[in-house]
C-alpha atoms as a PDB file:
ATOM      1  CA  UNK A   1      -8.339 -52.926 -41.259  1.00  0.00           C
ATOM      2  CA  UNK A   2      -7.681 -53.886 -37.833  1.00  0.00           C
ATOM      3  CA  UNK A   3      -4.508 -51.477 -37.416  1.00  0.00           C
ATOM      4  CA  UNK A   4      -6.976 -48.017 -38.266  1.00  0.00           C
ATOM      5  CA  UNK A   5      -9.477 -48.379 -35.432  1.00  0.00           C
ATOM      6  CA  UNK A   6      -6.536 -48.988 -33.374  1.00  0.00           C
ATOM      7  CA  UNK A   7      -5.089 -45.349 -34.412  1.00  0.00           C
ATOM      8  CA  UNK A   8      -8.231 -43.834 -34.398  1.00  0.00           C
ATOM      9  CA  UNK A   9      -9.012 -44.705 -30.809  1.00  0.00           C
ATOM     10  CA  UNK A  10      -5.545 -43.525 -29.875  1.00  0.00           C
ATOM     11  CA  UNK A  11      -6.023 -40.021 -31.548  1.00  0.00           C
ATOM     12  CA  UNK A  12      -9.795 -40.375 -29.932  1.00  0.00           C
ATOM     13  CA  UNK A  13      -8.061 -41.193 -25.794  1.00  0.00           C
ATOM     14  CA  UNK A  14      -5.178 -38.361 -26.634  1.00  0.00           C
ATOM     15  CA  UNK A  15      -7.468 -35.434 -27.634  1.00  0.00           C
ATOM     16  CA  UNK A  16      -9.476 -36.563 -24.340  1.00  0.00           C
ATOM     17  CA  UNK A  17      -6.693 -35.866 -22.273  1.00  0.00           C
ATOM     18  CA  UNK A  18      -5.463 -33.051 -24.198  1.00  0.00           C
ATOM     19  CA  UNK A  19      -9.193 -31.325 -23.964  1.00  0.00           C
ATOM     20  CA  UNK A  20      -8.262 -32.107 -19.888  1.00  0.00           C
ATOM     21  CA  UNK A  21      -5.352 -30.608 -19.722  1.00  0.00           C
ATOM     22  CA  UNK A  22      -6.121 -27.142 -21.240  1.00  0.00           C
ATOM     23  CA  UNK A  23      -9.388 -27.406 -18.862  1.00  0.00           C
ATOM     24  CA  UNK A  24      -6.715 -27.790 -15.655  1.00  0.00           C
ATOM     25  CA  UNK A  25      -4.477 -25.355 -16.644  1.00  0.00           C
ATOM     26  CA  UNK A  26      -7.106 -22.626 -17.593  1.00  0.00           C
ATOM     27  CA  UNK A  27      -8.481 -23.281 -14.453  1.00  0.00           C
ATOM     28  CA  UNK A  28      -4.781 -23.352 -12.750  1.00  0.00           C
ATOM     29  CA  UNK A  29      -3.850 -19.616 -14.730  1.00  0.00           C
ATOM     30  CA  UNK A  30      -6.966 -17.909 -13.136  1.00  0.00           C
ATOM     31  CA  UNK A  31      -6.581 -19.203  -9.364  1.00  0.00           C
ATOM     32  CA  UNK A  32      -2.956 -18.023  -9.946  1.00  0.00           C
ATOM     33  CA  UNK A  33      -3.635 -14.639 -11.083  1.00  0.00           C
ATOM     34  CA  UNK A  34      -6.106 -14.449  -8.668  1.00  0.00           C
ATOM     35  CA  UNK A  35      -9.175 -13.758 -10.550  1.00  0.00           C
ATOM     36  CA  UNK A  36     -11.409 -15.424  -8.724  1.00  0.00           C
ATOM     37  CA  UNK A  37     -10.559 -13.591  -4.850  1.00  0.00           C
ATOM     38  CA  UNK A  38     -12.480 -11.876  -3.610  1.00  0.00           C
ATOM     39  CA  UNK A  39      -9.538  -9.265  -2.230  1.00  0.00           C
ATOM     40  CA  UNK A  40     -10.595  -6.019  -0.548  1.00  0.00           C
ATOM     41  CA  UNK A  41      -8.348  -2.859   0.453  1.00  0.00           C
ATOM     42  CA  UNK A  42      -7.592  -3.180   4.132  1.00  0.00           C
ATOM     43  CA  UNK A  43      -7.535   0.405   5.498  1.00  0.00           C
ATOM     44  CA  UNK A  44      -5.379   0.975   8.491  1.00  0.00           C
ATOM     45  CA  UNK A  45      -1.858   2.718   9.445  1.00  0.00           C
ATOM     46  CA  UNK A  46       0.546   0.193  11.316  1.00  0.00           C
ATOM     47  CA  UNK A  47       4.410  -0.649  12.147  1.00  0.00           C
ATOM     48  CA  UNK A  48       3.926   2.721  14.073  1.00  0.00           C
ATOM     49  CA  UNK A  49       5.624   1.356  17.497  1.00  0.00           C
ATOM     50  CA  UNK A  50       3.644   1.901  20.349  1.00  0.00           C
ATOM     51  CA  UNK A  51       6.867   4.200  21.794  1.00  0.00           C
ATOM     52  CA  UNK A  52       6.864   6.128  18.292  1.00  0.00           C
ATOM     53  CA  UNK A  53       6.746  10.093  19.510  1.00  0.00           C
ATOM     54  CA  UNK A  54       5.308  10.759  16.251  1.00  0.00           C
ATOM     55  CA  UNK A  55       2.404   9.046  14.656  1.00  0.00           C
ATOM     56  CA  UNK A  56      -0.732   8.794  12.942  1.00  0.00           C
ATOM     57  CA  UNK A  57      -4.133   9.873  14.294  1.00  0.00           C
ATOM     58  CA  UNK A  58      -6.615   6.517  14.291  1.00  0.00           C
ATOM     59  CA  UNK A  59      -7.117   6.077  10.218  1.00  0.00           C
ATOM     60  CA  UNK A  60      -7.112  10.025   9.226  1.00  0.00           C
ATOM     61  CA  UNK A  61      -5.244   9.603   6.140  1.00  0.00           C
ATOM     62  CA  UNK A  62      -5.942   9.910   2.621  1.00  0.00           C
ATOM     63  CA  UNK A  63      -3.697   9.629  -0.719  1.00  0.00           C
ATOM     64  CA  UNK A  64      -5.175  11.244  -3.422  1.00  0.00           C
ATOM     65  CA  UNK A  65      -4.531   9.800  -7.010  1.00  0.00           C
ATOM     66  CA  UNK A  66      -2.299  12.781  -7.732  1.00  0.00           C
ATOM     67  CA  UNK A  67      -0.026  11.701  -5.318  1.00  0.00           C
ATOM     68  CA  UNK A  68      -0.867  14.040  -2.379  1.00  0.00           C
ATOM     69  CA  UNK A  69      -1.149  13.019   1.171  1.00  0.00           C
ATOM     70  CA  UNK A  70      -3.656  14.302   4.208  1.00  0.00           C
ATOM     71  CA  UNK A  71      -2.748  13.236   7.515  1.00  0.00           C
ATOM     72  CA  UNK A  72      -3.091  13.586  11.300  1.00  0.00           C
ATOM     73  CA  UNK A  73      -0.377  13.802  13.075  1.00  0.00           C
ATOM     74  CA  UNK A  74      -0.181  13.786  17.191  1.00  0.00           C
ATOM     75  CA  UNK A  75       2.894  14.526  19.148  1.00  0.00           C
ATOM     76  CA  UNK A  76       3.494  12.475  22.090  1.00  0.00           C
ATOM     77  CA  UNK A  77       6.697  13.914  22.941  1.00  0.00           C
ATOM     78  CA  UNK A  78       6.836  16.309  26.216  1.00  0.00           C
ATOM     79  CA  UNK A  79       8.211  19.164  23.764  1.00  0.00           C
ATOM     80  CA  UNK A  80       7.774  20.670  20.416  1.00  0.00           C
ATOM     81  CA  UNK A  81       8.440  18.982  16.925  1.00  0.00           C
ATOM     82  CA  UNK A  82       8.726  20.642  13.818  1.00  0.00           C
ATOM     83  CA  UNK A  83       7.912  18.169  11.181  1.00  0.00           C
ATOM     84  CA  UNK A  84      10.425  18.763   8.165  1.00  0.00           C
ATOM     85  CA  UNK A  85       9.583  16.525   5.693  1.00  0.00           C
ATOM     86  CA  UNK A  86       7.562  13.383   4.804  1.00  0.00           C
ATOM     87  CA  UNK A  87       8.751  10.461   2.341  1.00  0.00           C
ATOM     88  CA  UNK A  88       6.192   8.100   0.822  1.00  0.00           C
ATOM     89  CA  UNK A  89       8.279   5.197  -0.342  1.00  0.00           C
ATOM     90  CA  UNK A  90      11.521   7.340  -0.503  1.00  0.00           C
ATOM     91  CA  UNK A  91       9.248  10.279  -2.523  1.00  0.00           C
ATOM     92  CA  UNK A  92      10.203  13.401  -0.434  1.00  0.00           C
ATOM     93  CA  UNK A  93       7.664  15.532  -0.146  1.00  0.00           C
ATOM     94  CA  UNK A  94       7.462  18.280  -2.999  1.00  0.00           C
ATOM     95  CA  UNK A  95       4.887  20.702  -0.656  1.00  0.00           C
ATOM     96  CA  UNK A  96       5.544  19.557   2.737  1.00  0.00           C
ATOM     97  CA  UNK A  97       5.108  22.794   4.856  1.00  0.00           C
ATOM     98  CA  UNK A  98       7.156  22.471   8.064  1.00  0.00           C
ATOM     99  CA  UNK A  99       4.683  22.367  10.625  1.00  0.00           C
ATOM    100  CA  UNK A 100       5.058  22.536  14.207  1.00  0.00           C
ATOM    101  CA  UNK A 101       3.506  20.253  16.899  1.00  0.00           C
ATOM    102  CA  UNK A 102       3.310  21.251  20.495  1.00  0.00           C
ATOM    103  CA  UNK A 103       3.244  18.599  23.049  1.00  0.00           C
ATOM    104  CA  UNK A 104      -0.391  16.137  23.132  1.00  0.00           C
ATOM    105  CA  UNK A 105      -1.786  17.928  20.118  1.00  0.00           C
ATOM    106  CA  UNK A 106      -2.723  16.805  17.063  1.00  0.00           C
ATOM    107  CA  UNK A 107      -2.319  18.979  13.433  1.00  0.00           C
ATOM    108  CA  UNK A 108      -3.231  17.864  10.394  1.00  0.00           C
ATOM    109  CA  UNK A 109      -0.846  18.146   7.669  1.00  0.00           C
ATOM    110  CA  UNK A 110      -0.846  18.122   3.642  1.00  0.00           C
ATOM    111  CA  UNK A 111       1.701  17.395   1.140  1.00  0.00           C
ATOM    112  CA  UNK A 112       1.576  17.602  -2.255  1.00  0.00           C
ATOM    113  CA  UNK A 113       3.118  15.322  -5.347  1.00  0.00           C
ATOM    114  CA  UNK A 114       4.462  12.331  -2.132  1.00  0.00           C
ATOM    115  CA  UNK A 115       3.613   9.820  -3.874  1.00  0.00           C
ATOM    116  CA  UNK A 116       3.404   8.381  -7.834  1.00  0.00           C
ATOM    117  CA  UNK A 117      -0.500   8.745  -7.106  1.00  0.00           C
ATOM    118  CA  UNK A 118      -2.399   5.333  -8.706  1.00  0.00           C
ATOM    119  CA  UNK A 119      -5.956   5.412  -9.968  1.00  0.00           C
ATOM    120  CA  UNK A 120      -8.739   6.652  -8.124  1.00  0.00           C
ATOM    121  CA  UNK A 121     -10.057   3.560  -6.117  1.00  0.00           C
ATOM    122  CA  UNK A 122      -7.149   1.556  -6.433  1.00  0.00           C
ATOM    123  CA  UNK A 123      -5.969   0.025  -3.272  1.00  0.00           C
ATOM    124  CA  UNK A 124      -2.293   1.120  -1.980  1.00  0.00           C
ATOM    125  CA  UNK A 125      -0.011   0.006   0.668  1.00  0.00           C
ATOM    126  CA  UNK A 126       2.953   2.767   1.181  1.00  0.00           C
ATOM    127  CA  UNK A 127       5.756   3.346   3.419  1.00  0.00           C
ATOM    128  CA  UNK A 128       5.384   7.134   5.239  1.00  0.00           C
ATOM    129  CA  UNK A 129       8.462   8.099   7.014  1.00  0.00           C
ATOM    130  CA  UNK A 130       8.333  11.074   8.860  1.00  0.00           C
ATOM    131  CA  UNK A 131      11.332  13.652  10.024  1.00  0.00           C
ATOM    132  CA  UNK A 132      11.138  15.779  12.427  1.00  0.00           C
ATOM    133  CA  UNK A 133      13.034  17.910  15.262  1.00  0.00           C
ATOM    134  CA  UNK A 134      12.671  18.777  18.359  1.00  0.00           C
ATOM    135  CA  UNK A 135      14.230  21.438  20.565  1.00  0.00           C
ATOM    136  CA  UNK A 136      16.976  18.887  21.750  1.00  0.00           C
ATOM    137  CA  UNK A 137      17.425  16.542  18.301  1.00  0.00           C
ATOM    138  CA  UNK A 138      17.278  16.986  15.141  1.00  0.00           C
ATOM    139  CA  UNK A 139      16.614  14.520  12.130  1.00  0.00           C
ATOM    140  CA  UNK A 140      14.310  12.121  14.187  1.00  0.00           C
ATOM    141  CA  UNK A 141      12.198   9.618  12.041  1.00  0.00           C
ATOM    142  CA  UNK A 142       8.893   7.928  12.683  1.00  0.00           C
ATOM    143  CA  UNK A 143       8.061   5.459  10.322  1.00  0.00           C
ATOM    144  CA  UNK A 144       5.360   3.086   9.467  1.00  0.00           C
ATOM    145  CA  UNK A 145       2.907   1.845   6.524  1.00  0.00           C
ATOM    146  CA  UNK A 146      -0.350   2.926   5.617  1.00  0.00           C
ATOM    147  CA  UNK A 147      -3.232   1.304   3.319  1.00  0.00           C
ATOM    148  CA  UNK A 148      -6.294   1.600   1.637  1.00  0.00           C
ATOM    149  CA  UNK A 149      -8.060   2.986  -1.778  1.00  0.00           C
ATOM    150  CA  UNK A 150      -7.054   6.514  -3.997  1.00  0.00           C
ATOM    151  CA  UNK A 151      -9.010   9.003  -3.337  1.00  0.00           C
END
């Protein structure tokens, strides 16, 4: 009679622990997935170096959720660029126009199908490389990352 209680509060301390564990590592499966932070799209264009001739103006950007891209661009340069293309994480540009920049000015510049495109309000983080010429050099590239939510 002795030897039952024995197994019963054995089976009674292991289904304790066991009701523990799967507490921990429910708990443990959420942090890691992140369910419970509190994350928010950071909205900004950076790696631009501060020499880069061309580059972003401020935060006017947009990607749409069909991929396409609306940007200001400012030359810094002393002569014209002609913007030839613009990658999005190594997606060329399907409807880049080539666009020319005189020196100090800014254009804004769309391009259609850039990127994969996401869903609306989804945040994004993508890699813009730009090419452009100038009456001297061709093939120059400015490149940096820009951030935020589908439009």
């Amino acid at each position: 009679m002795n030897f039952k209680r024995k197994g019963q509060s054995a089976t009674e301390y292991l289904m304790t622990y066991g009701w523990a564990i799967l507490a921990i590592t429910i708990v443990g499966a959420l942090l890691y997935t992140q369910v419970f932070s509190n994350k928010s799209c950071t909205n900004g264009a950076n790696g631009w170096d501060m020499t880069s001739n061309i580059v972003p103006v401020g935060n006017q950007y947009s990607l749409a959720s069909n991929g396409d891209i609306s940007m200001g661009i400012v030359n810094r340069l002393d002569t014209n660029v002609t913007i030839q293309s613009v990658t999005i994480d190594t997606n060329v540009a399907v409807g880049a126009p080539t666009t020319t920049v005189i020196p100090g000015s800014e254009v804004s510049m769309n391009a259609t199908g850039v990127s994969n495109g996401g869903t609306a309000g989804e945040c994004y983080t993508a890699t813009v490389t730009i090419i452009y010429d100038t009456d001297l050099v061709t093939g120059l590239k400015s490149t940096g990352t820009i951030s935020g939510r589908f439009a």
